[in-house]
C-alpha atoms as a PDB file:
ATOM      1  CA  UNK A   1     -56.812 -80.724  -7.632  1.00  0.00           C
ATOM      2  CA  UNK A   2     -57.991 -83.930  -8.517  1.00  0.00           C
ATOM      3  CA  UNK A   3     -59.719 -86.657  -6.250  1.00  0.00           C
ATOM      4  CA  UNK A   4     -56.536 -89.035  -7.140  1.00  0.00           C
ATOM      5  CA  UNK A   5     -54.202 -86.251  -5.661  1.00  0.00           C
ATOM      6  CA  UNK A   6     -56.300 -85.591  -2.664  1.00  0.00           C
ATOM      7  CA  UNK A   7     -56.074 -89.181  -1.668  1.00  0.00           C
ATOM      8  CA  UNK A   8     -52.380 -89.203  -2.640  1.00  0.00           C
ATOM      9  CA  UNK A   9     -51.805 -86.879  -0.114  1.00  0.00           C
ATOM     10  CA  UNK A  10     -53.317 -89.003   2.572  1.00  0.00           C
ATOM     11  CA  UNK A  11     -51.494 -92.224   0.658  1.00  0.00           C
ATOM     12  CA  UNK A  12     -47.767 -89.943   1.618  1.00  0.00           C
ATOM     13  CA  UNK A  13     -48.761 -89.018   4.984  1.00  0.00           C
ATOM     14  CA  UNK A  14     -48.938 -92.820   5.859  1.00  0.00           C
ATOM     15  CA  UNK A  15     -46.138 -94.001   4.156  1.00  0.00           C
ATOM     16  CA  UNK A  16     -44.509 -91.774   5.799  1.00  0.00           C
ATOM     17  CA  UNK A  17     -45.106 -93.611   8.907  1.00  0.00           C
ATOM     18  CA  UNK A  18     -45.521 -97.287   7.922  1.00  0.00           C
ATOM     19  CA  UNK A  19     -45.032 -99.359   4.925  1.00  0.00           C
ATOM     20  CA  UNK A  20     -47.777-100.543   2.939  1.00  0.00           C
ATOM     21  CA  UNK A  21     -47.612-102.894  -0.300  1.00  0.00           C
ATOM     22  CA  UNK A  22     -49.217-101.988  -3.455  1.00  0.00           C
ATOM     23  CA  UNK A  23     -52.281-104.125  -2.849  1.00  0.00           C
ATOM     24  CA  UNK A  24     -52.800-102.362   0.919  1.00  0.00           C
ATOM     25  CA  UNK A  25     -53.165 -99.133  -0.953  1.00  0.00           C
ATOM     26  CA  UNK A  26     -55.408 -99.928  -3.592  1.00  0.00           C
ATOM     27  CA  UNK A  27     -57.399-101.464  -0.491  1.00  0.00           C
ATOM     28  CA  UNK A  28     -57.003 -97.640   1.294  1.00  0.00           C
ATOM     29  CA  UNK A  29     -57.651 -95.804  -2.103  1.00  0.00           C
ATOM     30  CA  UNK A  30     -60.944 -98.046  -3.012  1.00  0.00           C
ATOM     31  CA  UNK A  31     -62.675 -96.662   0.277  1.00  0.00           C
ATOM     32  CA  UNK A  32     -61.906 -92.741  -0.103  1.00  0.00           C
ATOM     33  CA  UNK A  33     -64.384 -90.668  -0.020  1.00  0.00           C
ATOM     34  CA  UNK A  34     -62.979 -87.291  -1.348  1.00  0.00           C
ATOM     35  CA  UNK A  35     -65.319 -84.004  -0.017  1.00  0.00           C
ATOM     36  CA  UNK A  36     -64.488 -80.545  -1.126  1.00  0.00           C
ATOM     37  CA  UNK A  37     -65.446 -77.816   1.357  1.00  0.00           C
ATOM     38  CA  UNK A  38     -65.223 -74.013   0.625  1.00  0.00           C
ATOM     39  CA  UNK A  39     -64.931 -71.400   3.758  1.00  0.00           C
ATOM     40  CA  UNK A  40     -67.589 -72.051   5.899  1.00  0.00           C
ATOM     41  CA  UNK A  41     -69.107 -74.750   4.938  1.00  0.00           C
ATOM     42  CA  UNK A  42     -69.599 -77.535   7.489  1.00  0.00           C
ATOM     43  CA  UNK A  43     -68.542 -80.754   7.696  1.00  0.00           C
ATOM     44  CA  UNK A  44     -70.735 -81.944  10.490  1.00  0.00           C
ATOM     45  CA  UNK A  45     -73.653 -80.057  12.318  1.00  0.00           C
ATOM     46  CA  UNK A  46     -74.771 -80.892  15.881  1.00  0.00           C
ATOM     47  CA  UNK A  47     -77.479 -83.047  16.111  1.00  0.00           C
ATOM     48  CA  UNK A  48     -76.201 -85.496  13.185  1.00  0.00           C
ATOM     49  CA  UNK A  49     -74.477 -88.229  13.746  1.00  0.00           C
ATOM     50  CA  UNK A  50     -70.826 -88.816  12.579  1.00  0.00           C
ATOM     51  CA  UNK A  51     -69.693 -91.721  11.036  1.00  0.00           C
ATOM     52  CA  UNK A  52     -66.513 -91.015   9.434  1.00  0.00           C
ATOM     53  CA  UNK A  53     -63.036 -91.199   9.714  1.00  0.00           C
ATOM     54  CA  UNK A  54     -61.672 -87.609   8.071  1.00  0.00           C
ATOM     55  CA  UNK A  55     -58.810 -86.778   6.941  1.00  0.00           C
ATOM     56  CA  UNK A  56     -57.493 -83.233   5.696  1.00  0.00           C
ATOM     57  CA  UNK A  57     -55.659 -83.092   2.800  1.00  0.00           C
ATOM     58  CA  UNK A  58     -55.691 -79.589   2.134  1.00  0.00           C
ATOM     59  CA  UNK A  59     -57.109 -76.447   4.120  1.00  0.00           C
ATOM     60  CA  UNK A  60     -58.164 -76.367   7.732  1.00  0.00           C
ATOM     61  CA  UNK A  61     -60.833 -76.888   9.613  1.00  0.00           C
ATOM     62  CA  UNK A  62     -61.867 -76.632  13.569  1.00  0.00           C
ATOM     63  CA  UNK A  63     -64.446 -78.196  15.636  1.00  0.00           C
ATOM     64  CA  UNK A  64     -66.781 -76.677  18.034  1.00  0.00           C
ATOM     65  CA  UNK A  65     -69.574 -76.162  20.647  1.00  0.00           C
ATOM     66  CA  UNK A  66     -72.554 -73.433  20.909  1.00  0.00           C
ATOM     67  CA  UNK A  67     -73.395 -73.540  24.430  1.00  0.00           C
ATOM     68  CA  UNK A  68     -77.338 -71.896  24.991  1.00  0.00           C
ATOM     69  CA  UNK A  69     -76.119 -68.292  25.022  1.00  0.00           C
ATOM     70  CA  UNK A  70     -74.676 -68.403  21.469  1.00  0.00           C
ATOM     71  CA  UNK A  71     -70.959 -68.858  22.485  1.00  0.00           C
ATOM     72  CA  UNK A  72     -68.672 -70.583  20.606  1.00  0.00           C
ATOM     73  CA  UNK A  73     -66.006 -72.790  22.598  1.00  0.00           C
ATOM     74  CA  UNK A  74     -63.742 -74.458  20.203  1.00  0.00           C
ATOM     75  CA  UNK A  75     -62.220 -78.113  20.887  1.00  0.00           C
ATOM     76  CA  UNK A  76     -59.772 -78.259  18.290  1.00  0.00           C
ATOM     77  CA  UNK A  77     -58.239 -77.190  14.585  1.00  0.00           C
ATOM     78  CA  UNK A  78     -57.174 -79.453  12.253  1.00  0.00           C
ATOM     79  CA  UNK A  79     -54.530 -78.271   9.645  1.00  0.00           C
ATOM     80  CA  UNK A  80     -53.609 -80.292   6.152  1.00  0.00           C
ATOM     81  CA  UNK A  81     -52.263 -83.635   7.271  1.00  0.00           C
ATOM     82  CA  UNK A  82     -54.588 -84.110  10.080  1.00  0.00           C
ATOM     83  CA  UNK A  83     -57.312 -85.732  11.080  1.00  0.00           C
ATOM     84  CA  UNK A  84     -60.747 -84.561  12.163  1.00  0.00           C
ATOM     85  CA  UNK A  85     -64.343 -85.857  13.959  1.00  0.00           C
ATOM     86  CA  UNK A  86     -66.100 -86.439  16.610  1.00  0.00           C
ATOM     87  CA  UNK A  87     -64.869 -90.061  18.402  1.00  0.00           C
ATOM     88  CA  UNK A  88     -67.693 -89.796  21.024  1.00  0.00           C
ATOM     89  CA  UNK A  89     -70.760 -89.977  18.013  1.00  0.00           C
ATOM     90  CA  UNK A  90     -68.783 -92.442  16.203  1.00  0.00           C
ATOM     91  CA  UNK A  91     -68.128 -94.712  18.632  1.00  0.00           C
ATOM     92  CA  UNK A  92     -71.595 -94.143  20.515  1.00  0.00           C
ATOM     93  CA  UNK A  93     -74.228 -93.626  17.387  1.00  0.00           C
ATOM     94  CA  UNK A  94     -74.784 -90.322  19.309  1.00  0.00           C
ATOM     95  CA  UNK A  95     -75.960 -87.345  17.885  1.00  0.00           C
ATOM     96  CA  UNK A  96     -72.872 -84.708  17.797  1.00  0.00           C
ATOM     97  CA  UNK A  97     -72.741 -81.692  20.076  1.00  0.00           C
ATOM     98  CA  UNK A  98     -70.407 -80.544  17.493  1.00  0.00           C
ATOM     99  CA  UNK A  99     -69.810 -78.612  14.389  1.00  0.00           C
ATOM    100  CA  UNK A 100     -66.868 -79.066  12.112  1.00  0.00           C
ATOM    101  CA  UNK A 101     -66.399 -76.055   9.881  1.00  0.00           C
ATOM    102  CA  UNK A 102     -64.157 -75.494   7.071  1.00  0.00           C
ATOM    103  CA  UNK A 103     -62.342 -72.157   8.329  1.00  0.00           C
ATOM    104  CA  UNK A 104     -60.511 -72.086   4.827  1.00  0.00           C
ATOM    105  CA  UNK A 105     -61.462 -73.697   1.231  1.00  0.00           C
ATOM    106  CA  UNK A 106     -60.248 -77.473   2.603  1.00  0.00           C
ATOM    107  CA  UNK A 107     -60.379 -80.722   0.737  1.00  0.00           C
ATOM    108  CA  UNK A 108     -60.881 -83.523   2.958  1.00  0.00           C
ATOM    109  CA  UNK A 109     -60.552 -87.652   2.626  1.00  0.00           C
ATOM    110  CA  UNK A 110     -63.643 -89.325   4.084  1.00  0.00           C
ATOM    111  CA  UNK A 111     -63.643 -93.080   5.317  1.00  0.00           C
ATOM    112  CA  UNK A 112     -66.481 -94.586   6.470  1.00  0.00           C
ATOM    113  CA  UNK A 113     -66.213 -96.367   9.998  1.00  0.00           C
ATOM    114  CA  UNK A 114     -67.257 -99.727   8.584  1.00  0.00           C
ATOM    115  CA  UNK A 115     -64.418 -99.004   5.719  1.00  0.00           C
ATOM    116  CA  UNK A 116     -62.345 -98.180   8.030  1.00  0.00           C
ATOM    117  CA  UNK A 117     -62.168-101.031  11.034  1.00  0.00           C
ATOM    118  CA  UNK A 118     -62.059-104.129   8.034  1.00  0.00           C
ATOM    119  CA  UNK A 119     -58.629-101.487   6.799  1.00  0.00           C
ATOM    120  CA  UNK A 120     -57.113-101.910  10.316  1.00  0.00           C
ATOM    121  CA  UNK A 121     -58.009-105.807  10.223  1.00  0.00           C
ATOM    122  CA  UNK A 122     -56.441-106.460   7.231  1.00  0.00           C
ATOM    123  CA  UNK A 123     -53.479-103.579   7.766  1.00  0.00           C
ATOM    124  CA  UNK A 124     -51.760-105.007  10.873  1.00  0.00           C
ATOM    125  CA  UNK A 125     -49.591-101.427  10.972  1.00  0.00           C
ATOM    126  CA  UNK A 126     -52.219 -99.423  10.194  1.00  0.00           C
ATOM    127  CA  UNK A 127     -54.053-100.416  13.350  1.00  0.00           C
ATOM    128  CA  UNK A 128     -50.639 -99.862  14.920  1.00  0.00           C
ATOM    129  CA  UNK A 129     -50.340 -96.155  13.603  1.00  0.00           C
ATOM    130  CA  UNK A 130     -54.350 -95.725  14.467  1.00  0.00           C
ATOM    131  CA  UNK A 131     -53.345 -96.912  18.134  1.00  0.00           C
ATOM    132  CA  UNK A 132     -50.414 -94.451  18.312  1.00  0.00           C
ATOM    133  CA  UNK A 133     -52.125 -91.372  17.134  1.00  0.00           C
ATOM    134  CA  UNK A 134     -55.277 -92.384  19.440  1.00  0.00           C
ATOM    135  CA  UNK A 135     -52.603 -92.519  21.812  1.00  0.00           C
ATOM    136  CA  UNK A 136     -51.089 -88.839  20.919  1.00  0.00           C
ATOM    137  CA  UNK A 137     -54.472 -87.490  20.795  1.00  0.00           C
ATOM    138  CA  UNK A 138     -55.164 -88.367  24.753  1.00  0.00           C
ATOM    139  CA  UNK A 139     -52.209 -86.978  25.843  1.00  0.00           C
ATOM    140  CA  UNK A 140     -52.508 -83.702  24.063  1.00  0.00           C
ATOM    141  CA  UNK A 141     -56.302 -83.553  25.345  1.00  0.00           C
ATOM    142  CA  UNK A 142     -54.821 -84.346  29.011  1.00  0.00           C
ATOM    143  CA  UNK A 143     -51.858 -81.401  28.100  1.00  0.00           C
ATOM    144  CA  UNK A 144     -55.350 -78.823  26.767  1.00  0.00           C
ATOM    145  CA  UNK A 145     -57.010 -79.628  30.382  1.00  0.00           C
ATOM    146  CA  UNK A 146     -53.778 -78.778  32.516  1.00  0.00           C
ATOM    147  CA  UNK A 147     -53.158 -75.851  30.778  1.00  0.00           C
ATOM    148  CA  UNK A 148     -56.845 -74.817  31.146  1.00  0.00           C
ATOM    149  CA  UNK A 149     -56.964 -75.051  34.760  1.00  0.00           C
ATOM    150  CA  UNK A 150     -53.564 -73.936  35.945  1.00  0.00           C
ATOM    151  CA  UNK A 151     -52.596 -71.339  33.468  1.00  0.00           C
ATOM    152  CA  UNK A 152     -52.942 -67.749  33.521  1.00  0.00           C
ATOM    153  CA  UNK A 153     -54.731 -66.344  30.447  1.00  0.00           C
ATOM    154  CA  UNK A 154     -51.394 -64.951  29.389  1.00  0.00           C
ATOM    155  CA  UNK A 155     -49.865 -67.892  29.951  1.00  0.00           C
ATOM    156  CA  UNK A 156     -52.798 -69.559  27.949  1.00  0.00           C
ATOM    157  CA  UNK A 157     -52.251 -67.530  24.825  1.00  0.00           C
ATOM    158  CA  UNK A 158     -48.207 -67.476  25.097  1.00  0.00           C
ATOM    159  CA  UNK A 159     -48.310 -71.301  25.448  1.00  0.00           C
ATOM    160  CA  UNK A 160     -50.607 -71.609  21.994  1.00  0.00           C
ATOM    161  CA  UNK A 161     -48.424 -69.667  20.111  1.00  0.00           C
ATOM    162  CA  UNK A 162     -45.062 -71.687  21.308  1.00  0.00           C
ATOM    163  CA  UNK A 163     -47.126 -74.837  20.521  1.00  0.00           C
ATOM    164  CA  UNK A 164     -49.097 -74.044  17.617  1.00  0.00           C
ATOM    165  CA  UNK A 165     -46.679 -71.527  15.563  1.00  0.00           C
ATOM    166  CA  UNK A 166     -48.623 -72.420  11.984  1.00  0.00           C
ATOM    167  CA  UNK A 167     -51.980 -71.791  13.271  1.00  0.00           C
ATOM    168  CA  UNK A 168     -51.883 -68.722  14.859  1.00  0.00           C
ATOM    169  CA  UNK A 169     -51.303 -66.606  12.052  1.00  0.00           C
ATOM    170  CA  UNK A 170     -53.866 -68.547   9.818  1.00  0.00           C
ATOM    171  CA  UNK A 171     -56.825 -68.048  12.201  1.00  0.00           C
ATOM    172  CA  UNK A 172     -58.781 -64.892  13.583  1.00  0.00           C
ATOM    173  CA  UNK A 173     -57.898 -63.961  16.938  1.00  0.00           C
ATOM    174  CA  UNK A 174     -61.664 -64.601  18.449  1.00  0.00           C
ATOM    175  CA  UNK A 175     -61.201 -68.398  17.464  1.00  0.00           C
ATOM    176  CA  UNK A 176     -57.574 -68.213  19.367  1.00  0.00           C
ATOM    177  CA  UNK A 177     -59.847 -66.713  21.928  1.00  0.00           C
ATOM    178  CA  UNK A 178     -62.544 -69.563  21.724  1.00  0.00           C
ATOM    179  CA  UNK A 179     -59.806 -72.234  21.662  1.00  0.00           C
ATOM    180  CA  UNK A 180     -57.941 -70.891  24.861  1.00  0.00           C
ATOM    181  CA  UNK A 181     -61.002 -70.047  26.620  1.00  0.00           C
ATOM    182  CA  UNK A 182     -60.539 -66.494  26.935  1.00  0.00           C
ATOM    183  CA  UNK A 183     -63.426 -63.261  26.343  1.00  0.00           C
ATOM    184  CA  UNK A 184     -61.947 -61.575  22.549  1.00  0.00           C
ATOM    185  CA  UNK A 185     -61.167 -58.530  25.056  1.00  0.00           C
ATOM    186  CA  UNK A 186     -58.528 -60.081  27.633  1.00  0.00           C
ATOM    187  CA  UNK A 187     -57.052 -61.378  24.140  1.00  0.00           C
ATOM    188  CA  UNK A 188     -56.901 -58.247  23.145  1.00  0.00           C
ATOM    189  CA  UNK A 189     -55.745 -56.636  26.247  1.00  0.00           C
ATOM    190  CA  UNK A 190     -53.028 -59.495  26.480  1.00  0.00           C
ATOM    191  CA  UNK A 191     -52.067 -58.807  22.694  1.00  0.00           C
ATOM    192  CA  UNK A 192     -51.723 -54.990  23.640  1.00  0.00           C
ATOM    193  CA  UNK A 193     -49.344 -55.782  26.832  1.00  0.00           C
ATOM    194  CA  UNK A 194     -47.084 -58.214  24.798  1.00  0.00           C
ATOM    195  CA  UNK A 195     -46.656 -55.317  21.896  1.00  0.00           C
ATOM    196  CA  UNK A 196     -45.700 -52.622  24.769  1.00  0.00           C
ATOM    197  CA  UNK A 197     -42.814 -55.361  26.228  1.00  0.00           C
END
């Protein structure tokens, strides 16, 4: 696929949402950044510091934690036709306590933060949409907390797969694991119980 395409795909998913003239997108496409990631391959590491605005066009990728005994706890995935970072680096100049990893070949738009503000200065609606998906994202990370503290582990995993029907079948089950906050072996065990029902 070529660079053009991946940022088409971006160009769609917002005018799909708001309506931007022929000038505004040249203004969006001028500042892409197109980055081509194969399985594995991170986006970010912990320790650096992010200062992007990432998009993904194509592919998926997740971020996470290693805590000091090795464990993985994954915050979130991010399919095609979302977006992807760490807010608290950006915003901060932080180093990350994150990784973003590529868990399948993903291509991914890249706008720098600088890029990316004098866009939502000069794009009245796409501020607007930036708000409203900023917006989104609390709630859904106010939803993840609930759900971690007053939910079974059962009710954990059956709650990700009503929510997330896509993912689940495009991810190994220790990263379904990670994300819910569950050992691999009560996922397991819970898997096993829901196959004997």
């Amino acid at each position: 696929m070529t660079n053009t395409a991946i940022v088409d795909i971006l160009l769609r998913y917002l005018s799909d949402k708001i309506i931007l003239s022929s000038p505004e997108v040249d203004m969006i496409r001028s500042v892409c950044i197109v980055k081509k990631l194969r399985k594995k391959q991170y986006l970010l590491q912990e320790g650096d510091v992010w200062k992007y605005h990432a998009f993904v066009s194509c592919g998926f990728l997740r971020t996470f934690s290693v805590d000091d005994k090795g464990n993985e706890h994954i915050m979130n995935f991010s399919p095609e036709n979302y977006w992807a970072g760490d807010r608290a680096s950006l915003s901060s100049g932080n180093p990350s306590r994150f990784f973003i990893e590529a868990i399948e070949d993903s291509l991914v738009v890249l706008i720098l933060d600088q890029h990316f503000q004098e866009l939502c200065n000069r794009i009245p609606q796409l501020n607007e949409l930036v708000n409203a998906i900023l917006h989104k994202s609390f709630i859904v990370s106010q939803d993840r907390i609930h759900t971690h503290i007053a939910l079974s582990a059962e009710e954990k995993y059956t709650y990700f797969l009503e929510k997330y029907p896509g993912i689940a079948n495009r991810i190994p089950q220790h990263m379904i694991a990670s994300y819910i906050g569950v050992a691999p072996e009560t996922l397991t065990r819970i898997r096993r119980n829901n196959v004997k029902k």
